[in-house]
Protein backbone atom coordinates (compact mmCIF):
# COMPACT_ATOMS: atom_id res chain seq x y z
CA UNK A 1 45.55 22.34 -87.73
CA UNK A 2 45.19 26.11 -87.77
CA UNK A 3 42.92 25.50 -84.47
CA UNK A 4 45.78 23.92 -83.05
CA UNK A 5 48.24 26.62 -84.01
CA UNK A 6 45.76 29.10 -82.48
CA UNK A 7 45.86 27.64 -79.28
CA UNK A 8 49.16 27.02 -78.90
CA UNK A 9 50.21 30.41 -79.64
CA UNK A 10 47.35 31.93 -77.37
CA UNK A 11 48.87 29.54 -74.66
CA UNK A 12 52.59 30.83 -75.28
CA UNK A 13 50.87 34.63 -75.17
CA UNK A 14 49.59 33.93 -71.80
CA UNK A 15 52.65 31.65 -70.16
CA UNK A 16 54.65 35.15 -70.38
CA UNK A 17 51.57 37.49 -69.54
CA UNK A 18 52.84 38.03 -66.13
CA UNK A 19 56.37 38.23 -66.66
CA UNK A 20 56.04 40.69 -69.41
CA UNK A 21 54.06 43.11 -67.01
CA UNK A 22 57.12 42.76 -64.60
CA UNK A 23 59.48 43.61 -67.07
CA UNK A 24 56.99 46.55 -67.84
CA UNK A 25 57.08 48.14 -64.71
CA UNK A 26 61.19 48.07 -64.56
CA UNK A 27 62.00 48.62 -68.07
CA UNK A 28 59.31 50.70 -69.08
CA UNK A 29 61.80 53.99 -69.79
CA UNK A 30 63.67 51.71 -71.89
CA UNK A 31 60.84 49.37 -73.61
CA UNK A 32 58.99 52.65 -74.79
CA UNK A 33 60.21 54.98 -77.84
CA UNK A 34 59.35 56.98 -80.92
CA UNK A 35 57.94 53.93 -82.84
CA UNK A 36 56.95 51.89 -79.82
CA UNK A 37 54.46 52.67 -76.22
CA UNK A 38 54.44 49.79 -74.23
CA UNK A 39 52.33 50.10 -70.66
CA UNK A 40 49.58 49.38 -68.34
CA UNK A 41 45.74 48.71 -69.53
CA UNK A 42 43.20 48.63 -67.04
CA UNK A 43 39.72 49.73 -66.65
CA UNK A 44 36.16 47.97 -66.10
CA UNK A 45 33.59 46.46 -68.56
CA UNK A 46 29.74 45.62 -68.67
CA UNK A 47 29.10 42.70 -70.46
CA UNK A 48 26.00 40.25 -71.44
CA UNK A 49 25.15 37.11 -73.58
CA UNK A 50 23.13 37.40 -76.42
CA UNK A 51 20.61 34.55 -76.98
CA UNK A 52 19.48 34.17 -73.16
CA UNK A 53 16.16 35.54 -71.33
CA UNK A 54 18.50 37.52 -69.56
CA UNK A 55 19.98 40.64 -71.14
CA UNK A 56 21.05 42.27 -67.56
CA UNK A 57 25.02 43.32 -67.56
CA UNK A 58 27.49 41.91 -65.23
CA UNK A 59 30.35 44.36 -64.32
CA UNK A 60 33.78 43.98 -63.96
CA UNK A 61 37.29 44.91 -63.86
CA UNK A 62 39.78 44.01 -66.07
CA UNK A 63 43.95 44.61 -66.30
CA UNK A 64 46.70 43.75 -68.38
CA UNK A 65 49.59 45.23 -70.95
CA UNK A 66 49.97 47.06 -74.04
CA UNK A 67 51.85 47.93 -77.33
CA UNK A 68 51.03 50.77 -79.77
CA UNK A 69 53.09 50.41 -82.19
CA UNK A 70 53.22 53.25 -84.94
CA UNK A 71 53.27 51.78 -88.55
CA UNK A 72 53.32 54.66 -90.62
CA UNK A 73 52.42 58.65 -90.08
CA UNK A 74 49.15 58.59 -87.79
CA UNK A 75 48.54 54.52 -88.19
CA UNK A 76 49.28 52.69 -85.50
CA UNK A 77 49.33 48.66 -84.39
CA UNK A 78 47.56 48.06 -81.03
CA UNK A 79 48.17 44.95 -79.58
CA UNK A 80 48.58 43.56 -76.01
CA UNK A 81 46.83 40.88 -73.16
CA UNK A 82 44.28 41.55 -70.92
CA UNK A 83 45.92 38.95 -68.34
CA UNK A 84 42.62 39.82 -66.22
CA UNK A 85 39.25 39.70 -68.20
CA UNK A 86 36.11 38.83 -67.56
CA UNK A 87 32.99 38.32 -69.55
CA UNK A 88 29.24 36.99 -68.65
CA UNK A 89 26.15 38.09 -67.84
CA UNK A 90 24.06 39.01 -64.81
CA UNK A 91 20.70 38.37 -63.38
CA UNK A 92 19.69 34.68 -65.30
CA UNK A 93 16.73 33.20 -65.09
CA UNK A 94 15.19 30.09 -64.43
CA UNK A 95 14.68 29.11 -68.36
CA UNK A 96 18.32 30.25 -68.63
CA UNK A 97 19.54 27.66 -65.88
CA UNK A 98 17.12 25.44 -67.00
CA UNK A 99 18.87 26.13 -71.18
CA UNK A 100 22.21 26.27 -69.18
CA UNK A 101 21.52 22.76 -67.33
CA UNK A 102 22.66 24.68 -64.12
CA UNK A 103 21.46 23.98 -60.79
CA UNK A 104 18.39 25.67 -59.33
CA UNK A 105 18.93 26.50 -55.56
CA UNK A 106 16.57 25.04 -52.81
CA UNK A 107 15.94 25.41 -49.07
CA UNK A 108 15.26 22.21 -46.54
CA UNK A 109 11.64 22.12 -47.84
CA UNK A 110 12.03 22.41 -51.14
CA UNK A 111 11.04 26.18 -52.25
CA UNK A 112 13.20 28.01 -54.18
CA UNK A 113 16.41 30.36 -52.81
CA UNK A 114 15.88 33.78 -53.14
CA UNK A 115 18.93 35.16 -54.93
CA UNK A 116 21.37 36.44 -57.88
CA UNK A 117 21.87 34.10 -60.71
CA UNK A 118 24.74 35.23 -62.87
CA UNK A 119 27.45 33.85 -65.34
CA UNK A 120 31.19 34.90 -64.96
CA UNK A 121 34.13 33.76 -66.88
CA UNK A 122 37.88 34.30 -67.30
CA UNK A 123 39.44 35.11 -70.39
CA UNK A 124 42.91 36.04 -71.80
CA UNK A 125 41.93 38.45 -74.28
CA UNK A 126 43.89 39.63 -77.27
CA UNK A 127 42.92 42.76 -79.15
CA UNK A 128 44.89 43.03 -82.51
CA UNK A 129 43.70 46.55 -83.64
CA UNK A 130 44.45 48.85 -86.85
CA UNK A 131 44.78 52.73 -84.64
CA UNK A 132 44.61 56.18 -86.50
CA UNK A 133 45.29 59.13 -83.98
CA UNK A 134 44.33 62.59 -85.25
CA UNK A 135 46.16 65.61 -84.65
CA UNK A 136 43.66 66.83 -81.73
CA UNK A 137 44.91 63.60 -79.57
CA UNK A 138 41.91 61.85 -80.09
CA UNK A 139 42.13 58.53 -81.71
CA UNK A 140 39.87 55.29 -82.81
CA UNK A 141 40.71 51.66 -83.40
CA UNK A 142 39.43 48.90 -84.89
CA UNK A 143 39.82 45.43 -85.84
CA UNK A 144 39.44 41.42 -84.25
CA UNK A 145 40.14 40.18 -81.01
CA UNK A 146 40.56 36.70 -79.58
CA UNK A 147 39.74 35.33 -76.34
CA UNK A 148 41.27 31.98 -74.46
CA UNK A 149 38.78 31.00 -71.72
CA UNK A 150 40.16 29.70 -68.88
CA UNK A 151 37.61 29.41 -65.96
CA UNK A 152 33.69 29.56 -65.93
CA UNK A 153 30.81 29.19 -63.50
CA UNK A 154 27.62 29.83 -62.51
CA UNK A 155 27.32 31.96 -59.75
CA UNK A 156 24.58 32.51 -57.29
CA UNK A 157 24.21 34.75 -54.37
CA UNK A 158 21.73 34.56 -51.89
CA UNK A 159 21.05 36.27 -48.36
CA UNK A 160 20.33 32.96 -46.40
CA UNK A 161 19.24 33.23 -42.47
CA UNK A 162 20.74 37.05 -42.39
CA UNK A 163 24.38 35.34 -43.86
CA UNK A 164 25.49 36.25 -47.23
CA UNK A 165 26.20 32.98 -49.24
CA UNK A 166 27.89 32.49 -52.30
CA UNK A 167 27.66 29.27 -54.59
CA UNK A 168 29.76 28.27 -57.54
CA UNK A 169 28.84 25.53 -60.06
CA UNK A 170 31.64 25.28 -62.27
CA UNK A 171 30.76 24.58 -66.15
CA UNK A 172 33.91 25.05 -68.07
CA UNK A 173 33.24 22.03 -69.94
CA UNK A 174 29.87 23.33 -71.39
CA UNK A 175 31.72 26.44 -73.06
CA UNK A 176 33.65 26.73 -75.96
CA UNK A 177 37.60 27.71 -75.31
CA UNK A 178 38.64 30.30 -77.92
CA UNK A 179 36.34 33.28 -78.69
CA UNK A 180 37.15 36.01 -81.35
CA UNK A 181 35.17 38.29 -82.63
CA UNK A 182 35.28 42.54 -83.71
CA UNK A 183 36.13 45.81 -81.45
CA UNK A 184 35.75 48.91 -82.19
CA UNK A 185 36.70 51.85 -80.15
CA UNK A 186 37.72 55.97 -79.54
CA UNK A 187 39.58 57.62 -76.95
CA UNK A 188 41.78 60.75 -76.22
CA UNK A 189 45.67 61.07 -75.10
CA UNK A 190 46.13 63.48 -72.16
CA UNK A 191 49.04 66.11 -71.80
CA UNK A 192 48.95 67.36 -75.38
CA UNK A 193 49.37 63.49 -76.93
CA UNK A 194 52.40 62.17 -74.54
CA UNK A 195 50.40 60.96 -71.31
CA UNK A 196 47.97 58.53 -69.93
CA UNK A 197 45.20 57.34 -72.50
CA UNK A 198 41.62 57.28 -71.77
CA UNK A 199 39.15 55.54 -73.94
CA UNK A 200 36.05 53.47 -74.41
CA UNK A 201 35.20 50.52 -77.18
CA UNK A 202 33.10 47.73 -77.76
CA UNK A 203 33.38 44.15 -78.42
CA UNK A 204 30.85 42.32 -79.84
CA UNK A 205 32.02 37.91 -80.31
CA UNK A 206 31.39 35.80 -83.25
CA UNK A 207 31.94 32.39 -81.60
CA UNK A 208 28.46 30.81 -79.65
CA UNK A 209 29.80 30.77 -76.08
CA UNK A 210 27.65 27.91 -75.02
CA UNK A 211 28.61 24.52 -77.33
CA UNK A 212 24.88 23.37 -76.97
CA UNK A 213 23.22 26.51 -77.29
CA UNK A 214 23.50 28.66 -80.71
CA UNK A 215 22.98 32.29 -81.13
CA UNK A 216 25.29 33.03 -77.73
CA UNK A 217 27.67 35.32 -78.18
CA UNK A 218 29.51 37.39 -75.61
CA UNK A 219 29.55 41.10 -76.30
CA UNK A 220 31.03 43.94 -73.92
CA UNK A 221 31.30 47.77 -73.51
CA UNK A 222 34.96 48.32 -71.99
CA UNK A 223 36.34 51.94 -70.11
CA UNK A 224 40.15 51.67 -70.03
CA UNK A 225 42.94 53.65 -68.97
CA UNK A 226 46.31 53.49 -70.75
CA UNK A 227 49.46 54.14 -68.83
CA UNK A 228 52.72 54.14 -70.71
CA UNK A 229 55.81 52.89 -67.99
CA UNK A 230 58.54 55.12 -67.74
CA UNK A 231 59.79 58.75 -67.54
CA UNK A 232 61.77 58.72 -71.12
CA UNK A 233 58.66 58.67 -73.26
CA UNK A 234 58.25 61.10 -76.12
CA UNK A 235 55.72 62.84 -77.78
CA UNK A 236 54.87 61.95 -81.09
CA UNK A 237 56.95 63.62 -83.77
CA UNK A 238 54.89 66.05 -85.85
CA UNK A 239 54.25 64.92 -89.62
């Protein structure tokens, strides 16, 4: 039952994802205040799968909303959705796609495609984060985050005949849906506290991303930039 709930309210998180960064970007001067920064997240992440041969990271870029909420003094609530996430792992090999039961890639006579192996999927993610920001304007978080995966595939890239080719084999099926796990992070607040945030943190999953395969989890090292919608926005008061 609480599985259920989970993914229900995950799905209801995500059916307004996109509306809620529209409203962002026209009511930002009026969504943010004292108590409350709503705005932009974007940034780019490297991210592997522990429990494979491979240990290479894929990169990618990632977008989606904010709130810091301030809860009392210099504690703060950080929630939001990365609408666009991605998480996976880069250069498998051929006991991987053999693990994976993914297709290996042959020519006309039966020798194996030179190429790129890698595996990329699409989450909603959901960081729900306990913030302290010190007095300098630097700040760290920490706390769980959940994940709703919503596409996945194994991806190879090969340079065929002097033509760049790209193959997807779609596995969705193999992986498990929800992944949560920990984050930690630390960043810094430009112009003196009351700007743009810039920060770095790490996310390491306690869920097996693979249903067949244990000891797979999905960990990633995330740069972000944080950029609060609006003109009216206010530095924080001193304590």
């Amino acid at each position: 039952m609480k599985k259920l709930f989970s993914i229900f309210a995950l799905l209801f998180i995500i059916s307004t994802a996109q509306s809620q960064v529209l409203i962002t970007l026209l009511l930002g001067d009026k969504l943010n205040s004292d108590g409350l920064e709503f705005g932009l997240e974007g940034g780019v992440n490297w991210t592997t799968i522990s429990g494979l041969e491979s240990s290479d990271y894929l990169h990618k870029f990632n977008m989606g909303f904010y709130f810091d909420i301030r809860i009392k003094n210099q504690w703060n609530f950080y929630t939001g959705v990365l609408v666009k996430s991605n998480l996976g792992t880069d250069e498998l090999t051929t006991t991987d796609l053999v693990n994976l039961g993914a297709t290996k890639y042959k020519d006309n006579n039966g020798v194996d495609l030179v190429g790129d192996y890698s595996h990329k999927m699409s989450y909603f993610m959901v960081p729900t984060l306990i913030k302290y920001k010190f007095k300098n304007h630097f700040y760290a978080e920490i706390g769980p985050q959940f994940g709703l995966m919503y596409k996945s595939w194994i991806e190879f890239n090969a340079d065929i005949e002097g033509k760049d080719a790209i193959f997807k084999e779609y596995n969705k099926d193999k992986i498990n849906r929800i992944d949560a796990g920990a984050m930690i992070g630390f960043g810094y607040t430009l112009f003196k506290g009351s700007g743009w945030t810039i920060g770095v943190k790490y996310y390491y999953g306690f869920v097996d991303v693979y249903k067949d395969v244990n000891n797979t989890k999905n960990s990633s090292f995330f740069a972000k930039l944080n950029i609060p919608i609006g003109a009216g926005k206010k530095p924080d008061k001193k304590e």
